[in-house]
Structures are given as structure tokens and as C-alpha cells.
Protein backbone atom coordinates (compact mmCIF):
# COMPACT_ATOMS: atom_id res chain seq x y z
CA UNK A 1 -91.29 24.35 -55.40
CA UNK A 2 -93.81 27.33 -55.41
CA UNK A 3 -92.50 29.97 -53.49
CA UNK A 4 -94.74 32.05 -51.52
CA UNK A 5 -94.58 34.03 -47.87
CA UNK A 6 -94.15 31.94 -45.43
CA UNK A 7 -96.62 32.65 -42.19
CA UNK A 8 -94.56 31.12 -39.28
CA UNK A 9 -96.27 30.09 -35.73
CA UNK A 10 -94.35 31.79 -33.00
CA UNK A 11 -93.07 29.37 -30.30
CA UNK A 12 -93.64 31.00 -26.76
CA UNK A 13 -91.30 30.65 -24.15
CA UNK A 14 -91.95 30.59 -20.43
CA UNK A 15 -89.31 32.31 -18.37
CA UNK A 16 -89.14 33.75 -14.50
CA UNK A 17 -88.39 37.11 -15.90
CA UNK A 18 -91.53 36.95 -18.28
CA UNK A 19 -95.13 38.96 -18.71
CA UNK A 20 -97.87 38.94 -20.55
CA UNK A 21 -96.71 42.52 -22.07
CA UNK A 22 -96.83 40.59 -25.65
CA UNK A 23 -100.44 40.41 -25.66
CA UNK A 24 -100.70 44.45 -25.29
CA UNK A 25 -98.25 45.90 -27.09
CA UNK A 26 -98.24 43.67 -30.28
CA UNK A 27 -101.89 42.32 -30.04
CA UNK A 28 -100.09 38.71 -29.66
CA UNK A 29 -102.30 35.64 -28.24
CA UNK A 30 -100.28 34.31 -25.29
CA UNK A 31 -101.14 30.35 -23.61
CA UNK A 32 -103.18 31.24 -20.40
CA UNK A 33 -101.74 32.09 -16.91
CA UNK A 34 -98.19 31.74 -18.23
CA UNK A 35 -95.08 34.47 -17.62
CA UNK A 36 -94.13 34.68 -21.11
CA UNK A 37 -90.34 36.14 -22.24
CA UNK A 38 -89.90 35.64 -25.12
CA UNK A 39 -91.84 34.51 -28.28
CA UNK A 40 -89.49 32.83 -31.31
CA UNK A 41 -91.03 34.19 -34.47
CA UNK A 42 -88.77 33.42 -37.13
CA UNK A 43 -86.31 30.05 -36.59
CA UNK A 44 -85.22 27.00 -38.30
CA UNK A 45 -88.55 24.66 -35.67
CA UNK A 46 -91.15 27.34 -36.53
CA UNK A 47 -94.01 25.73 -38.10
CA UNK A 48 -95.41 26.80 -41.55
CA UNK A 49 -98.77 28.13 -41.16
CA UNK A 50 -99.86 29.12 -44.90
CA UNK A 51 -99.92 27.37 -48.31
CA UNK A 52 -98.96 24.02 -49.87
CA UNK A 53 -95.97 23.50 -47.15
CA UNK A 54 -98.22 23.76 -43.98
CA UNK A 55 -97.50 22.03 -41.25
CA UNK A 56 -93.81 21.48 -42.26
CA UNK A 57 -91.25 23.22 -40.17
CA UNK A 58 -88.58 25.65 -41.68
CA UNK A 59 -85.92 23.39 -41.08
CA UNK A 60 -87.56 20.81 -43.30
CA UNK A 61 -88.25 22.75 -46.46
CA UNK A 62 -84.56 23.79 -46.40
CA UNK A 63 -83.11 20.37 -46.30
CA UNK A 64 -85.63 20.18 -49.29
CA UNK A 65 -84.56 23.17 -50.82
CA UNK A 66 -82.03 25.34 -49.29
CA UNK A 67 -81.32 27.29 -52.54
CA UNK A 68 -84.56 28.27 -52.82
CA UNK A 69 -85.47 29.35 -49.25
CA UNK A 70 -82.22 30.84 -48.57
CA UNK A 71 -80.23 32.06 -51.52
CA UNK A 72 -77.22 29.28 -50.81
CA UNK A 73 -76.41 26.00 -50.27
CA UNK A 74 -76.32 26.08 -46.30
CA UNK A 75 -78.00 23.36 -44.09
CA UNK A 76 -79.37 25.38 -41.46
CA UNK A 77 -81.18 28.93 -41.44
CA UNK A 78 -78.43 31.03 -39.40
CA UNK A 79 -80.84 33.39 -37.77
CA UNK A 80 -83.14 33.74 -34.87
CA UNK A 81 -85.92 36.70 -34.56
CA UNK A 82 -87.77 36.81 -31.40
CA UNK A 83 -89.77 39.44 -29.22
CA UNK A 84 -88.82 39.20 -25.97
CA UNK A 85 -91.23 40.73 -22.74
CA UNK A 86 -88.83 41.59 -19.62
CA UNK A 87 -90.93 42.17 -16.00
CA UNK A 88 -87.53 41.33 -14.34
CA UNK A 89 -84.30 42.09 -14.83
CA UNK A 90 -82.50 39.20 -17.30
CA UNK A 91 -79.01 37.99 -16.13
CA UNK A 92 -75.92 40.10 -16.95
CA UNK A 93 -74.46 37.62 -20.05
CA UNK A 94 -72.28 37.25 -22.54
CA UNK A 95 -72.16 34.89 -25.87
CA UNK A 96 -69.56 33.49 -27.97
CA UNK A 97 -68.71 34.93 -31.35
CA UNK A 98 -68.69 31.85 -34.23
CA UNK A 99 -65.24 30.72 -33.40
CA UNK A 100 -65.29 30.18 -29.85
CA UNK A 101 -69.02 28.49 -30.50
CA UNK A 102 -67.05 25.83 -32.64
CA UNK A 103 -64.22 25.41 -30.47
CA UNK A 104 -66.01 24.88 -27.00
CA UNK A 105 -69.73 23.94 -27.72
CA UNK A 106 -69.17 22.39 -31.33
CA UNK A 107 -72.04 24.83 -32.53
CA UNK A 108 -71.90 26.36 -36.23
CA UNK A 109 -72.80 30.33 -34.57
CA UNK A 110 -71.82 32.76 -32.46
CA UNK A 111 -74.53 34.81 -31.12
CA UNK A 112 -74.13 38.42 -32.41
CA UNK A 113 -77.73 40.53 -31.76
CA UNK A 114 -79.43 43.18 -31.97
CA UNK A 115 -82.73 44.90 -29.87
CA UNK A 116 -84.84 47.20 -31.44
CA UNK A 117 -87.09 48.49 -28.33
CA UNK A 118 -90.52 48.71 -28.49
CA UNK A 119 -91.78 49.77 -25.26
CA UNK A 120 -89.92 50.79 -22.25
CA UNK A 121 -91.37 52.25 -18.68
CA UNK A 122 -90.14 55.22 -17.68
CA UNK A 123 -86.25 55.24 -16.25
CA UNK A 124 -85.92 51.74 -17.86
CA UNK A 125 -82.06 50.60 -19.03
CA UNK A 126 -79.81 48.16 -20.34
CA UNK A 127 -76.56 46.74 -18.95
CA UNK A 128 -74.36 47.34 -22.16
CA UNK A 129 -70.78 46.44 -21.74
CA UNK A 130 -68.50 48.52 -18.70
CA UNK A 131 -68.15 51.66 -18.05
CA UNK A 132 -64.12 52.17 -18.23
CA UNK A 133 -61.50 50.10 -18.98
CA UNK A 134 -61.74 46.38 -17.53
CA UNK A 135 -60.02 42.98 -16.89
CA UNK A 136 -61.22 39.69 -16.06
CA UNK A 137 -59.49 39.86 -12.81
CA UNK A 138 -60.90 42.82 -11.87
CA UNK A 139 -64.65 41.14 -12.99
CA UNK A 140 -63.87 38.23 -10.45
CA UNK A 141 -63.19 40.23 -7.45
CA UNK A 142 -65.99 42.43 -7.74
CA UNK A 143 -67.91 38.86 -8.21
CA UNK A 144 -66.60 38.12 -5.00
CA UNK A 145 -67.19 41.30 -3.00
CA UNK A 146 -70.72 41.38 -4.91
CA UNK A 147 -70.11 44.99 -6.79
CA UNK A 148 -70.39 43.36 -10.08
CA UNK A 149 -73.05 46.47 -10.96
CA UNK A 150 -70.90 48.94 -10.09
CA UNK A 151 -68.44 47.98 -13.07
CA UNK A 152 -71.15 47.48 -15.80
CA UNK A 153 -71.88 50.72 -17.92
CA UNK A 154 -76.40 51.48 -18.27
CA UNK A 155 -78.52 53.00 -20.75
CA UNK A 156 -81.42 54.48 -20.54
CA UNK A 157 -83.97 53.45 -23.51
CA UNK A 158 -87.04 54.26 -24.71
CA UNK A 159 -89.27 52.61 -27.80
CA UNK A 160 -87.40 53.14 -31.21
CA UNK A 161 -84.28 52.72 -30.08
CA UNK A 162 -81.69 50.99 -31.37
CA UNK A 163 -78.58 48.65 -29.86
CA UNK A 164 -76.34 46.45 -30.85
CA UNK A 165 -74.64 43.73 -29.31
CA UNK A 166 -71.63 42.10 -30.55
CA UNK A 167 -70.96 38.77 -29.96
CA UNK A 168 -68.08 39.35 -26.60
CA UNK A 169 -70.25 42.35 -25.29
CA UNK A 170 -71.50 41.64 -21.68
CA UNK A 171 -75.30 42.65 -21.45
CA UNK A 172 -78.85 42.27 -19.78
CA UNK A 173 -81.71 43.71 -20.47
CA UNK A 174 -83.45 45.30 -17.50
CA UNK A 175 -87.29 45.38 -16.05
CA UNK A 176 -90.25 47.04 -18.24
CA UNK A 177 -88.83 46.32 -21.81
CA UNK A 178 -90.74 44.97 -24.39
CA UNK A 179 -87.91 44.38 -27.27
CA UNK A 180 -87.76 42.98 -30.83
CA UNK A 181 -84.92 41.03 -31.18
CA UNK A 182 -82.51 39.56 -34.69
CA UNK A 183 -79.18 37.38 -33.90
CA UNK A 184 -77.67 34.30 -35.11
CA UNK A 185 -79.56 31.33 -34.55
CA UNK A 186 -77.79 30.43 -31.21
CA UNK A 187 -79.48 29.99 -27.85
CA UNK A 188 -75.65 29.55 -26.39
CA UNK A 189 -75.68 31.78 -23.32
CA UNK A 190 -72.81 32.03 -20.09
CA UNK A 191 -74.61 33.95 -17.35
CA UNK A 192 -72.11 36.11 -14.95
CA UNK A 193 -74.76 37.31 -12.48
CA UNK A 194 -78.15 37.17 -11.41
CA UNK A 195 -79.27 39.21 -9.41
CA UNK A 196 -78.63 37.35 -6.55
CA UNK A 197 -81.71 35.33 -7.72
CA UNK A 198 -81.72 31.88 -6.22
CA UNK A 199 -83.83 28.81 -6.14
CA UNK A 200 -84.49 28.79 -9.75
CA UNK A 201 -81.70 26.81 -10.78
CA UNK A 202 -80.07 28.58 -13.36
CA UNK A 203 -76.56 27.84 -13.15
CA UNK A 204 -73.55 30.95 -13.21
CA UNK A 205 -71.09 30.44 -16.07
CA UNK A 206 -68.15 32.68 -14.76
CA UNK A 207 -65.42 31.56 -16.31
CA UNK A 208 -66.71 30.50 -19.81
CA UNK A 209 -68.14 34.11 -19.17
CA UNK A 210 -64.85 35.86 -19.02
CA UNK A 211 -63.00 33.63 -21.36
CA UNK A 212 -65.17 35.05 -24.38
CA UNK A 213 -66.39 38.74 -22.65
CA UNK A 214 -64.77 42.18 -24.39
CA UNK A 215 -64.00 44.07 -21.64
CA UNK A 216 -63.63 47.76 -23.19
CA UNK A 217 -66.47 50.14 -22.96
CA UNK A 218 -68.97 51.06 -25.52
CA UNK A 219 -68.83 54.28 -26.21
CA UNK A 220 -71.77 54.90 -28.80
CA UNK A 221 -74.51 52.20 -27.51
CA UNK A 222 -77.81 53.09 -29.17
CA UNK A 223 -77.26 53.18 -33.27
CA UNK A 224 -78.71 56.35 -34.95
CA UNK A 225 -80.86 55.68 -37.82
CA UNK A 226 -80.38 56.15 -41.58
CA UNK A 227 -83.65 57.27 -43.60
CA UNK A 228 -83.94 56.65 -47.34
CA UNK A 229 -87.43 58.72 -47.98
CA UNK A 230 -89.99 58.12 -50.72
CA UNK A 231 -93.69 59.29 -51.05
CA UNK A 232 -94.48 56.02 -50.49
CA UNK A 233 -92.21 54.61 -47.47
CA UNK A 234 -89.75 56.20 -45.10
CA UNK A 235 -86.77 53.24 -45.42
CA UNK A 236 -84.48 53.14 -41.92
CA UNK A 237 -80.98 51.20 -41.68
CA UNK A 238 -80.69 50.24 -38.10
CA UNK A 239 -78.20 47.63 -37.60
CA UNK A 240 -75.82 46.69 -40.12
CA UNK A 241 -73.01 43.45 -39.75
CA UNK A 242 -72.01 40.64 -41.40
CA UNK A 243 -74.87 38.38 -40.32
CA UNK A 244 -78.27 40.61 -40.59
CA UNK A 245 -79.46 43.89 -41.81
CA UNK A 246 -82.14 45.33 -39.24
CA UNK A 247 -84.77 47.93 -41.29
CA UNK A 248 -87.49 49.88 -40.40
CA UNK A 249 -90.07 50.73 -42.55
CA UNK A 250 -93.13 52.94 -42.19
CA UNK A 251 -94.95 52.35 -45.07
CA UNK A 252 -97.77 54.81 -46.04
CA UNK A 253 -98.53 53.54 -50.07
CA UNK A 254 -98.49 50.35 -51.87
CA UNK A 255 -94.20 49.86 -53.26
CA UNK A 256 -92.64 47.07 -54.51
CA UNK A 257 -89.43 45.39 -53.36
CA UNK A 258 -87.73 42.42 -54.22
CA UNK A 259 -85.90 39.35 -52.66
CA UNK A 260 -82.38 39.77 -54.49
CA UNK A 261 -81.97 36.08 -54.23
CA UNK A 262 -81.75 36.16 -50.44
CA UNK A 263 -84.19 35.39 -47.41
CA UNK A 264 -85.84 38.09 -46.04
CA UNK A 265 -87.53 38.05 -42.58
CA UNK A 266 -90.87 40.49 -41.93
CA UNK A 267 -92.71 41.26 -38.90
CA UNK A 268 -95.29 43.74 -38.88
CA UNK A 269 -95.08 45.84 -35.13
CA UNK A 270 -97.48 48.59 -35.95
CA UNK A 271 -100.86 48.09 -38.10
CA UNK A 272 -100.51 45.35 -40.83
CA UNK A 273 -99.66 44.79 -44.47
CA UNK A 274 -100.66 43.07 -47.72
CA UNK A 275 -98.31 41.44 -49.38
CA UNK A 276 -98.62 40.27 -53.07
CA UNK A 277 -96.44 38.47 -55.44
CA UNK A 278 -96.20 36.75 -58.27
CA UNK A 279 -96.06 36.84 -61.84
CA UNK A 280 -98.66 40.00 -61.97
CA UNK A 281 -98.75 40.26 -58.12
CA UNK A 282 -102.20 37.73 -58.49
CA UNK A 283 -101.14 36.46 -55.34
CA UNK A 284 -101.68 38.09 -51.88
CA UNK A 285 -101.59 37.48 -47.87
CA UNK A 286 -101.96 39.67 -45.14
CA UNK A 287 -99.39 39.95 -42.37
CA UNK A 288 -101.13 41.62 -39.33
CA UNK A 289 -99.63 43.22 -36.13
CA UNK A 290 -97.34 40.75 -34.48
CA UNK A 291 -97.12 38.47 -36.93
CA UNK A 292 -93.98 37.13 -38.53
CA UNK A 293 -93.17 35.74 -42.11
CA UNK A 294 -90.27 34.69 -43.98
CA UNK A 295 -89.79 35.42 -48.28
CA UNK A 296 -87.81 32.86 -49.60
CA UNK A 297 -85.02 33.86 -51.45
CA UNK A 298 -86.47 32.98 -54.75
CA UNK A 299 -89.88 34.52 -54.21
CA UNK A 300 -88.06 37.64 -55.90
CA UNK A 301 -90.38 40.50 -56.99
CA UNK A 302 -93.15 41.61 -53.88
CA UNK A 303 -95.31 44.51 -53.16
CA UNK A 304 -96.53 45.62 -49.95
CA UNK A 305 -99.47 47.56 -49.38
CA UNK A 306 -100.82 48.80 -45.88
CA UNK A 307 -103.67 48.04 -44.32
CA UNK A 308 -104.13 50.69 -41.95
CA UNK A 309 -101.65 53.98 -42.09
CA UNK A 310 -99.30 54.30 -41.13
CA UNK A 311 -97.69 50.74 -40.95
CA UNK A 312 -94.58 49.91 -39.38
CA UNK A 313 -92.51 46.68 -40.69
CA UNK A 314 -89.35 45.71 -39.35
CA UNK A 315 -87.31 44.24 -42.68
CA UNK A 316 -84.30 41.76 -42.10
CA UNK A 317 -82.10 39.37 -43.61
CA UNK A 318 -78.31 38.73 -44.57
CA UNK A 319 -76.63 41.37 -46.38
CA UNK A 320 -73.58 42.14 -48.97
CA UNK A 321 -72.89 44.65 -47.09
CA UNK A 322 -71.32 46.97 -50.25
CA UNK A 323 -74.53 46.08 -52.15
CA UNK A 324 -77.33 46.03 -49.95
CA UNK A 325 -76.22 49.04 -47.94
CA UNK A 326 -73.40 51.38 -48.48
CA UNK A 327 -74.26 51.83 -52.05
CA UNK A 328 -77.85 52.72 -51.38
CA UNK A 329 -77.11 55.35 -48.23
CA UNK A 330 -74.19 56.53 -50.86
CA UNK A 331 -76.26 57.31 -53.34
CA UNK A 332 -78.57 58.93 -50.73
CA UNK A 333 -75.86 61.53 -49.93
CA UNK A 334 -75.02 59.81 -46.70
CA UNK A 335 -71.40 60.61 -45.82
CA UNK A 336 -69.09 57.31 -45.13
CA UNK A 337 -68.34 57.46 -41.68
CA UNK A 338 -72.26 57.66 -40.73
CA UNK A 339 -72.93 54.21 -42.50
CA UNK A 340 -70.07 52.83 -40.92
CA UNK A 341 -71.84 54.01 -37.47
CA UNK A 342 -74.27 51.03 -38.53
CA UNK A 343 -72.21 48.68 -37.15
CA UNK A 344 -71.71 50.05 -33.37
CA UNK A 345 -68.46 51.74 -32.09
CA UNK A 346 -66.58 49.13 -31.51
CA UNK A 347 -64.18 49.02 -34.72
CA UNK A 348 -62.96 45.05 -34.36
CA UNK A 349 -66.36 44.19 -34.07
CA UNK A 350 -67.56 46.81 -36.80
CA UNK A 351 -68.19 44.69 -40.42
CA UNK A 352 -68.56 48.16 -42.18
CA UNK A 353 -65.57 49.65 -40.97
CA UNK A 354 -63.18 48.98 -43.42
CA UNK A 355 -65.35 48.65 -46.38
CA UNK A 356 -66.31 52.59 -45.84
């Protein structure tokens, strides 16, 4: 197979909650007079857009080839990258982590995420797990007496920040919030609440909810970033677990980078990029404001070079954690227990935690 970036076509989703917020903040071309949420830019149904394997979906060049696209002999890509447009507040939620997916809904993942915001109105927050100590009994009778709010913990957000949400961690994301969003590829979801909203015939999962919700609270919700600084790029560790690495990168000159024999996911949310590979880089595509591609694991040495400055990339794809990120930050001077903050405050849910 030749390997080359992959240009994916977003699938847009209609949703009750959705805008057309896409459109101004990432230049994205929405289907007329529709609410949209969310946009899937990077899944195992997008269509290829580019190249020899247009037309095909993901999905079908990695039953071809999953070696080649994603570094191992897996049958299914196991992530999910969207943007996501809230104009209403989403339901308070909750997902299964990957064993309680198998057991109940026979479904390889869990659904661990994370948001990187990229624009928020003024005063505009998340629901991010509960403020104190909780119980599922306590959840139920405040369902009852309809004071399910006043148990769930908020936080306030602005663009650039950072969250993470475990797999078990009770969440919604609230009105004016235009997010970028990496989890598993799972679109498994038990809604607690909504809002009271009815008529729209989205059906409450409570106890599914509860039987797979973490009840403690979170005490460090928004992730503090971790530069690596050359003249050419500013390099920023957002998320780090088990299942995806979330970067940043503001690049300012051309630098090259390489695959590592793994997938890599990029989606330009500022400016755009060149991208050129190959044996003496002879090869090049552009990847322009809101647009998504995937490098196949074997695609192996790239260079990116902005198109306008500065550019801002969002890099992800599925670590070894040792490799990939503590010994880089290490040899950056970065002490241990600030990379382990890379993987939320929650130590049971924390994949760097005992490795640093």
C-alpha cells in the first residue's frame, strides 16, 4: 500500500442542542438550515477524501491493512475525534469504562474523553463530576425531589482549556461551548438528567447511569499544560492516558516529526499547514483550518510547514506512555509529579500515576 495523509470527510450530526457555531469559529461548511452538534472528523465510517484510496472508508483500508494504518493487528480504529457546537445545555451523562462496555452492551470500548475548548461565552461551564462526597442513593433522591444540580460540581471555562473525563465521571457540557473533542470510539451514552427537556424523546438511563458513575469529586478538573519549546514549534502535552495523547502545537517554522509506527490524528484549529512526506519529502498536502487527517502508522518520517503564522494543530494518537511522554517532559526538566498531573486527579483513573 502507499501510505500517504489521509484527508477524512467530517460526518455532521444534527442534534436539539446544536448551532451553526462550526461554521464561525473553524471556517467549517455546515448542510443548510440544520442545528449542528457535533461534526465526526476522525472515525472508523469517515470517508477518504485524498489519493489512491478515495472514496473508501477508514474502516475498509484497515480490514485491508491494519498494520499499516494503525501500528497493530486490531480490527477496528479505537478512537473517535469530533468538534462538538453546544447552544443548549447537553444532558448530565456518564459512560462505561471498557469492561462494563463488554459486559452489558457487548461493545469492545469504554468511552474515556477528553475536551479541549475552543470558544466559550462569557460565564460558560461544565458539569464535571460532584462537588463532595456522593452515593447513588443520595443521586436518586435528589432525582426525585428534582435537585439533581445542586449535587453536581461546575467549572467555569474559557478557550484553551483543558479537561478530562474518565470513563465513570458524570458530565455535561453546558450552553455557548464550541469544544474539540478525542475518546474511544464509543457513542455508548446513559443520560441521568435533562434538563427537564421533554418531547424530544430521548430516553433517561438512571440506573445503568449509577451502576457505572464515580461518585467522588474532582478535585483538579482543567489539566495544566506541559510546553516542550523549539524555535520552530511550541510542543503542549494536554491529556495523557492509556488510550490517546492530546497535543497542542503552535507551529511557527517548517519541523519534521515522525509516525513511530503508530496512527496519528491532525486537525488544524487555527490557520493551516503543509504537510510533506516521503522519501525526500517530494510529496505534499495542505490541511487547512478545520480540517482533519489521519498518518498512518507506517507513513513514518513527515514535515509540517505553516501556511499562515502562527498555526495551531491539535496532535493525537495512542501512546507508550514511558516513551512517548514521560521520557520527553523528563528530559525537558519537568519534575514527575507534574507529568503525572496529565492524567487528571483522580489516581485509579490516572494511567501515569504509577509509572512516574
Amino acid at each position: 500500500m502507499n501510505y500517504y495523509p489521509l484527508k477524512l470527510q467530517s460526518i455532521a450530526k444534527e442534534k436539539v442542542w446544536g448551532g451553526r457555531n462550526l461554521a464561525r469559529v473553524l471556517g467549517k461548511p455546515l448542510p443548510p438550515q440544520q442545528l449542528i452538534g457535533e461534526t465526526w472528523e476522525a472515525w472508523e465510517g469517515c470517508v477518504i477524501e485524498n489519493g489512491e484510496a478515495r472514496g473508501k472508508t477508514l474502516a475498509q483500508l484497515i480490514e485491508r491493512d491494519a498494520d499499516g494504518i494503525l501500528g497493530t493487528r486490531a480490527t477496528r480504529f479505537p478512537l473517535l475525534f469530533k468538534f462538538i457546537d453546544a447552544q443548549d445545555d447537553l444532558s448530565v451523562q456518564v459512560h462505561s469504562d471498557d469492561a462494563a462496555a463488554q459486559a452489558t452492551e457487548n461493545y469492545p470500548f469504554g468511552k474515556t474523553e477528553a475536551w479541549y475548548i475552543l470558544d466559550a461565552e462569557p460565564n460558560a461551564r461544565l458539569i464535571l463530576g460532584f462537588k463532595n462526597q456522593c452515593t447513588a442513593d443520595a443521586v436518586r433522591a435528589a432525582l426525585a425531589r428534582q435537585t439533581l444540580t445542586d449535587l453536581l460540581a461546575e467549572v467555569r471555562v474559557q478557550a484553551g482549556d483543558v479537561v478530562f473525563v474518565p470513563a465513570g465521571t458524570v458530565h455535561a457540557i453546558g450552553k455557548g461551548i464550541v469544544l474539540a473533542e478525542i475518546q474511544e470510539n464509543s457513542d455508548i451514552t446513559y443520560r441521568l438528567y435533562d434538563w427537564g427537556r421533554v418531547g424530544t424523546g430521548r430516553a433517561l438511563h438512571i440506573e445503568p447511569s449509577l451502576r457505572v458513575a464515580r461518585f467522588q469529586p474532582i478535585l483538579q478538573p482543567k489539566i495544566q499544560a506541559l510546553a516542550i519549546e523549539q524555535r520552530e514549534f511550541t510542543r503542549r502535552f494536554r491529556v495523557a492516558c492509556r488510550y490517546f495523547v492530546l497535543e497542542e502545537i503552535d507551529a511557527r517554522e517548517r519541523f519534521e516529526s515522525a509516525t513511530l509506527g503508530k496512527f496519528h490524528i491532525l486537525a488544524a484549529i487555527r490557520g493551516g499547514l503543509e504537510i510533506a512526506y516521503g522519501a525526500r519529502f517530494e510529496s505534499r498536502v495542505e490541511i487547512g483550518q478545520g480540517e482533519t487527517f489521519v498518518l498512518p502508522a507506517r507513513l513514518g518520517v513527515f514535515a509540517l510547514t505553516p501556511s499562515r503564522v502562527p498555526a495551531k494543530l491539535l496532535r493525537m494518537y495512542p501512546p507508550e506512555l514511558r516513551a512517548d511522554i514521560i521520557a520527553p517532559l523528563t528530559q525537558a526538566g519537568v519534575p514527575p509529579s507534574e507529568i503525572a498531573r496529565l492524567g487528571g486527579s483522580i489516581p485509579e483513573a490516572n494511567d501515569l500515576y504509577a509509572l512516574t
